[in-house]
N, C-alpha and C. Protein backbone atom coordinates (compact mmCIF):
# COMPACT_ATOMS: atom_id res chain seq x y z
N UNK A 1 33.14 2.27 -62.93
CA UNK A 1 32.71 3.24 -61.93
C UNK A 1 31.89 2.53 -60.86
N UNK A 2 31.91 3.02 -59.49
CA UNK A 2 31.46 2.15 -58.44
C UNK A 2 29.89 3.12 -58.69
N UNK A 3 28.51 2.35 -58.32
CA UNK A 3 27.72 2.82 -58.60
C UNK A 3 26.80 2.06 -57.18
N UNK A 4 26.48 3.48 -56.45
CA UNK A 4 24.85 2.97 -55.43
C UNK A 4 23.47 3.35 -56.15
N UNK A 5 23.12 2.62 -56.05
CA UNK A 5 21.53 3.03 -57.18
C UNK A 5 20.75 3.04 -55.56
N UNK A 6 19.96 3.95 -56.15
CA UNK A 6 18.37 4.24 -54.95
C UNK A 6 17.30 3.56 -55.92
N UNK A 7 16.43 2.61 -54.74
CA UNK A 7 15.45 2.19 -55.73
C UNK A 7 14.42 1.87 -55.07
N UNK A 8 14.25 3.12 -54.22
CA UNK A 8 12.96 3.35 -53.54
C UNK A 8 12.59 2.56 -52.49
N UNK A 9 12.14 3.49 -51.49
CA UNK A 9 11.57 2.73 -50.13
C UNK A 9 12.58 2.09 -49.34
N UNK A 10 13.86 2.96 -49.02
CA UNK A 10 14.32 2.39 -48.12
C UNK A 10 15.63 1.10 -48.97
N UNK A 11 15.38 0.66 -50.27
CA UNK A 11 16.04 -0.27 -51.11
C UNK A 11 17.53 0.54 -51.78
N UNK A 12 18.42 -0.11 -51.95
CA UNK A 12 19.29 0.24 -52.44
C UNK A 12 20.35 -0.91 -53.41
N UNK A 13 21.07 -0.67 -54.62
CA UNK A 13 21.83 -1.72 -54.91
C UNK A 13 23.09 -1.41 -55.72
N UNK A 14 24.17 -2.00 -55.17
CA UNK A 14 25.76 -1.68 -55.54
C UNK A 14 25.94 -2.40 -56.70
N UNK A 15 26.50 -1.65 -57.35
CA UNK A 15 26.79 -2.37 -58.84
C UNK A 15 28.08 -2.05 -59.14
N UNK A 16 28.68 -2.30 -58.32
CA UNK A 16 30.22 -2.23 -58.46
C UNK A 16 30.81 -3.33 -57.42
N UNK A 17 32.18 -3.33 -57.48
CA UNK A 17 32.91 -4.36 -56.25
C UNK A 17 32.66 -3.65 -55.21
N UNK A 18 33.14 -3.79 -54.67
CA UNK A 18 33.21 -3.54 -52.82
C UNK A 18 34.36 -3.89 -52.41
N UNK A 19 35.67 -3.01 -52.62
CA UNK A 19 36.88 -2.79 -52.20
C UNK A 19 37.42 -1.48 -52.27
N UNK A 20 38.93 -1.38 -52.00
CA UNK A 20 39.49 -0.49 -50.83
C UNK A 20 39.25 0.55 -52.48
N UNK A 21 39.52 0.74 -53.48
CA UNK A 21 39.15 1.37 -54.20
C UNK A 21 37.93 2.16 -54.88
N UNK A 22 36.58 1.03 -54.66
CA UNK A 22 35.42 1.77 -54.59
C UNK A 22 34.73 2.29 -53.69
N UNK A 23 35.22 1.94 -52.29
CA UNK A 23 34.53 2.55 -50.65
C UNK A 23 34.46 4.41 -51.30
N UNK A 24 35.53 4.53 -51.23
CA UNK A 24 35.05 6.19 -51.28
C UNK A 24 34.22 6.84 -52.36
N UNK A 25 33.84 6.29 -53.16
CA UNK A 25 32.75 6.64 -54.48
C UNK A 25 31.55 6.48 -54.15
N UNK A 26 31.91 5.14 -53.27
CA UNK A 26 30.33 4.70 -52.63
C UNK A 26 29.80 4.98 -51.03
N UNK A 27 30.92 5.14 -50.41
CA UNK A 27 30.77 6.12 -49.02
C UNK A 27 29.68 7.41 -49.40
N UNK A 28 30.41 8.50 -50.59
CA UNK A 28 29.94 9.87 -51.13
C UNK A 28 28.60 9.42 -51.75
N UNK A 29 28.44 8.34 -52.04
CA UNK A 29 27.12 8.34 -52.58
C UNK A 29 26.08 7.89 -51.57
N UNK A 30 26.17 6.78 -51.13
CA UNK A 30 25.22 7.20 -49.79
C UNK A 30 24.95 7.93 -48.69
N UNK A 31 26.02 8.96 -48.65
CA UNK A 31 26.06 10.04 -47.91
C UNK A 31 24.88 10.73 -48.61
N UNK A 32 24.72 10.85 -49.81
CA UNK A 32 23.46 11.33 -50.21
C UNK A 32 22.58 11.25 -50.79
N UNK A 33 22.45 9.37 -50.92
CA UNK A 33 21.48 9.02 -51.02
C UNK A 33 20.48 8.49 -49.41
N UNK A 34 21.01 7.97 -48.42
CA UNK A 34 20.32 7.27 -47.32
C UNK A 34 19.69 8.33 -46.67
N UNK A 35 20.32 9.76 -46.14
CA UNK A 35 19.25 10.54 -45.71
C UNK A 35 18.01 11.04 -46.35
N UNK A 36 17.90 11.17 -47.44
CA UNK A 36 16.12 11.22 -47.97
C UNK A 36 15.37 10.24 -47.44
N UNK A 37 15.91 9.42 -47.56
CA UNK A 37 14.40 8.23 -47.07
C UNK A 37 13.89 8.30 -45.76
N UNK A 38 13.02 8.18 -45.82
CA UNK A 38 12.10 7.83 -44.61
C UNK A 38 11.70 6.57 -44.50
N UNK A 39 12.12 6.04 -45.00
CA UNK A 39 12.10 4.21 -44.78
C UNK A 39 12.58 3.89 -43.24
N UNK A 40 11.77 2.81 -42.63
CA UNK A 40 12.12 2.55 -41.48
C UNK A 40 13.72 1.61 -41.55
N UNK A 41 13.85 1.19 -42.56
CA UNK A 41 15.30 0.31 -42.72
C UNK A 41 15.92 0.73 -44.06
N UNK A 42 17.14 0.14 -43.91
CA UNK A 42 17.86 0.20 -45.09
C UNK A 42 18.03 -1.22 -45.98
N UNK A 43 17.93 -1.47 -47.08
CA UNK A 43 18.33 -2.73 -47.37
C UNK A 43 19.26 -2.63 -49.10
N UNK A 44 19.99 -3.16 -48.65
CA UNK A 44 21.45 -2.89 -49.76
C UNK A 44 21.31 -4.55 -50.59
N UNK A 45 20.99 -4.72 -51.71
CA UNK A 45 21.00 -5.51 -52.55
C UNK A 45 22.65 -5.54 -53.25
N UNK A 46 23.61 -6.64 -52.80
CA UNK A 46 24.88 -7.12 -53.61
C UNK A 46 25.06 -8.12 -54.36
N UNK A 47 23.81 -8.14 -54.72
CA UNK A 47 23.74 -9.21 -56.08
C UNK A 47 24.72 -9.46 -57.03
N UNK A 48 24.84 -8.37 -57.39
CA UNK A 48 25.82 -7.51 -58.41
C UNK A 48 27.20 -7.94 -58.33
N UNK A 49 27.16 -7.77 -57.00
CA UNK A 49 29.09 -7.65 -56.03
C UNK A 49 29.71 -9.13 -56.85
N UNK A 50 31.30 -9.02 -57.47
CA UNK A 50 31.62 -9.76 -57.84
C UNK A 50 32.92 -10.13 -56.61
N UNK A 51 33.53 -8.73 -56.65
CA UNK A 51 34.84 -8.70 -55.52
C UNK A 51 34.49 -8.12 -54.03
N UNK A 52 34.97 -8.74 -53.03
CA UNK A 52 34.76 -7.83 -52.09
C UNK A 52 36.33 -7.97 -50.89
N UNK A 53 36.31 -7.00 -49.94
CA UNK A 53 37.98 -7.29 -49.46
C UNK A 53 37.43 -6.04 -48.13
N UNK A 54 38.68 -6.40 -46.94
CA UNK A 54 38.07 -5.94 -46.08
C UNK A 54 37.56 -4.46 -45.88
N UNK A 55 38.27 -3.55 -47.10
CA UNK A 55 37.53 -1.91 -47.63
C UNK A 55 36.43 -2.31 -47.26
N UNK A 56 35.38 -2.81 -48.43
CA UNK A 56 34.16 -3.01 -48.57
C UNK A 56 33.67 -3.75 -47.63
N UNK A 57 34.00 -4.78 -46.32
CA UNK A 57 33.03 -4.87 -45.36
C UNK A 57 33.16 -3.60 -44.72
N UNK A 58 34.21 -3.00 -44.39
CA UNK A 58 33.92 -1.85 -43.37
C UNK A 58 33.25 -1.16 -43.49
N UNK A 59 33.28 -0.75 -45.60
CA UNK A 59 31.92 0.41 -45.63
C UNK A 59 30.58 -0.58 -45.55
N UNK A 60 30.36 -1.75 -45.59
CA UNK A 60 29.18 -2.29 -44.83
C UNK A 60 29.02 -2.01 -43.79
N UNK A 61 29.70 -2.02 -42.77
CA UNK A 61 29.81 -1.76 -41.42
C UNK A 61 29.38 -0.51 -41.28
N UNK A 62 29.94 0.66 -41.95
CA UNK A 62 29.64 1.82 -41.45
C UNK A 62 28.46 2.07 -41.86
N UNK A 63 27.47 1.65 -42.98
CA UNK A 63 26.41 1.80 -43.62
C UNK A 63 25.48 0.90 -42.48
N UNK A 64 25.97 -0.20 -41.62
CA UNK A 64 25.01 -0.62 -40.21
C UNK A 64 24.80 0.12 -39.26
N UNK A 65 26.26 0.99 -39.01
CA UNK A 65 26.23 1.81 -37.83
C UNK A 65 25.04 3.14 -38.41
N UNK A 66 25.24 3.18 -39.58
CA UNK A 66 24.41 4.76 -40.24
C UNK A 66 22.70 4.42 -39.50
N UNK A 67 22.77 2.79 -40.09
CA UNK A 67 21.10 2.93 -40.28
C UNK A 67 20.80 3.16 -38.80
N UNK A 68 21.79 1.91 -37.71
CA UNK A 68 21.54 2.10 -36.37
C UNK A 68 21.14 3.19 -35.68
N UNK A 69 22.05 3.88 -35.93
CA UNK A 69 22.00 5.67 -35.34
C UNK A 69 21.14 5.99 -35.53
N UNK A 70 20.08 5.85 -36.64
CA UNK A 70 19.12 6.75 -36.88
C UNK A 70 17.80 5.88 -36.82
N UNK A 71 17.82 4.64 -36.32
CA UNK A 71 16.95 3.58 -35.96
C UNK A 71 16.44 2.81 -36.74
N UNK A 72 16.85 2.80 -37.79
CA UNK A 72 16.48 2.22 -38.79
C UNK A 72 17.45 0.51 -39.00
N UNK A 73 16.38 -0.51 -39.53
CA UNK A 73 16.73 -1.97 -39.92
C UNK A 73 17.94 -2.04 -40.88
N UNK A 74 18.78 -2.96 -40.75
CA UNK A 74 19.66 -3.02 -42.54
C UNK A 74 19.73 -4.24 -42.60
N UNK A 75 19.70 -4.77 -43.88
CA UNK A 75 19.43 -6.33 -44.31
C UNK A 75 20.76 -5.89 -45.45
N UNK A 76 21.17 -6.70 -45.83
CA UNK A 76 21.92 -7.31 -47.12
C UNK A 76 20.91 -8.29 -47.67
N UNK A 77 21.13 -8.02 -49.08
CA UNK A 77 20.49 -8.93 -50.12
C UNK A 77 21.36 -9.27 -51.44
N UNK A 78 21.22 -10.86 -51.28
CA UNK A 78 22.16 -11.57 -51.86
C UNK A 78 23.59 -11.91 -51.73
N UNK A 79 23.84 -11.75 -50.83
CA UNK A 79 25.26 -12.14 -50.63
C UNK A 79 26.10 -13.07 -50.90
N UNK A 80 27.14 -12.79 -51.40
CA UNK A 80 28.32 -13.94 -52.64
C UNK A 80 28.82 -14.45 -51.33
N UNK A 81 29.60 -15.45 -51.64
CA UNK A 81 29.94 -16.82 -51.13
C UNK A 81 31.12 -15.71 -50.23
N UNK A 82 31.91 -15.40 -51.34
CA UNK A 82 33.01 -14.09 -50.81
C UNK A 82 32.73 -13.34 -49.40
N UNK A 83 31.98 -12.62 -49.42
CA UNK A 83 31.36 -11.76 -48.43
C UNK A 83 30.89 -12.51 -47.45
N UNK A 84 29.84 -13.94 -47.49
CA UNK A 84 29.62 -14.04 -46.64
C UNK A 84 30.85 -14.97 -45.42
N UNK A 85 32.06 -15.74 -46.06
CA UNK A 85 32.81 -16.02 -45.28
C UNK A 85 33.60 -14.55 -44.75
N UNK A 86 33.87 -13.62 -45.74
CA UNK A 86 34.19 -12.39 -44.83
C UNK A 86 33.68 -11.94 -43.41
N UNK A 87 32.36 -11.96 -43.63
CA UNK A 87 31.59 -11.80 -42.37
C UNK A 87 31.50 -12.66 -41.65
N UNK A 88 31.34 -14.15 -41.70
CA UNK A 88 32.22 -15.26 -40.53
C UNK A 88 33.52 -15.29 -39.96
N UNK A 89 34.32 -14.66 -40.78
CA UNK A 89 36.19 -14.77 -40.60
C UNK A 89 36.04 -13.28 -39.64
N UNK A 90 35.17 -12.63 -40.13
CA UNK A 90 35.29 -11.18 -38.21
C UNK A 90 34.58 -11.67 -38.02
N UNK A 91 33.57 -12.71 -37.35
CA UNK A 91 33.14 -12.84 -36.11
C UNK A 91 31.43 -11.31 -36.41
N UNK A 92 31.59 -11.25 -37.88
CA UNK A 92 30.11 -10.19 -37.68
C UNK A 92 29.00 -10.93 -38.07
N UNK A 93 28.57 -11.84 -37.46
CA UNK A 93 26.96 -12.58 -37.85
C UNK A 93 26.23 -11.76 -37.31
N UNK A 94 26.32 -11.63 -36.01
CA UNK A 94 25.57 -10.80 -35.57
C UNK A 94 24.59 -9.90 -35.96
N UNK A 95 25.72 -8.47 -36.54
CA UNK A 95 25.80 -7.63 -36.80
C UNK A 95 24.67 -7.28 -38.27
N UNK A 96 24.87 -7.92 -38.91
CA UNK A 96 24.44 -8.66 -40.24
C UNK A 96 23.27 -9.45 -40.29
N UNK A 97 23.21 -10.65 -39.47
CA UNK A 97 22.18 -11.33 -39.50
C UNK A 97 21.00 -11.42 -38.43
N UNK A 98 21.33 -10.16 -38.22
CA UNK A 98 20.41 -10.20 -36.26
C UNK A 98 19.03 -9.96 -37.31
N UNK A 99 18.03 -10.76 -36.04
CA UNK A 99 16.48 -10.20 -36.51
C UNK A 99 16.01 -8.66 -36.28
C-alpha cells in the first residue's frame, strides 16, 4: 500500500514507491493531509523511496506547484540516486533545489 505519513510541522514521509501506480493513493492522501498545516513549507522525506518513474516525479511536481500556490517552501529529503538523475534528465534542478 502506498503510504504519506504526516509527521508534524509542515514534515511529511512516503513509504511507498513513487510510480504511475502509487500517484493516485498518494495524490488522495495529501489532498488531505497538506491543507491542515500551517507550516510555512512543505518538506517530503523519500528516504524510504526504493522505485521511482516519471508518475512519481510529476506527483512531486504537483506537490511543488501545491506548496507554491499557497506560499509555502518544499524541500525533498533524502533523495535516491534514481530520482535524483530523474530530476537532472527534465532539466528540474531548479525547481527542486532552488533556495
Amino acid at each position: 500500500m502506498s503510504e504519506l505519513q504526516s509527521l508534524g510541522g509542515g514534515n511529511f514521509r512516503v513509504s511507498s514507491d513513487l510510480t504511475t501506480v502509487t500517484v493516485p493513493d498518494l495524490w488522495a492522501q495529501s489532498k488531505k493531509l497538506f491543507p491542515p498545516t500551517d507550516a510555512s513549507f512543505i518538506s517530503i522525506d523519500v528516504s524510504n523511496v526504493v522505485h521511482v518513474d516519471s508518475g512519481g516525479l510529476a506527483l512531486l511536481v504537483a506537490w511543488v506547484r501545491w506548496a507554491n500556490f499557497r506560499n509555502k517552501k518544499f524541500a525533498l529529503q533524502g533523495k535516491s540516486g534514481q530520482l535524483a538523475v530523474l530530476i537532472e534528465n527534465n532539466q528540474l534542478e531548479k525547481l527542486f533545489y532552488s533556495a
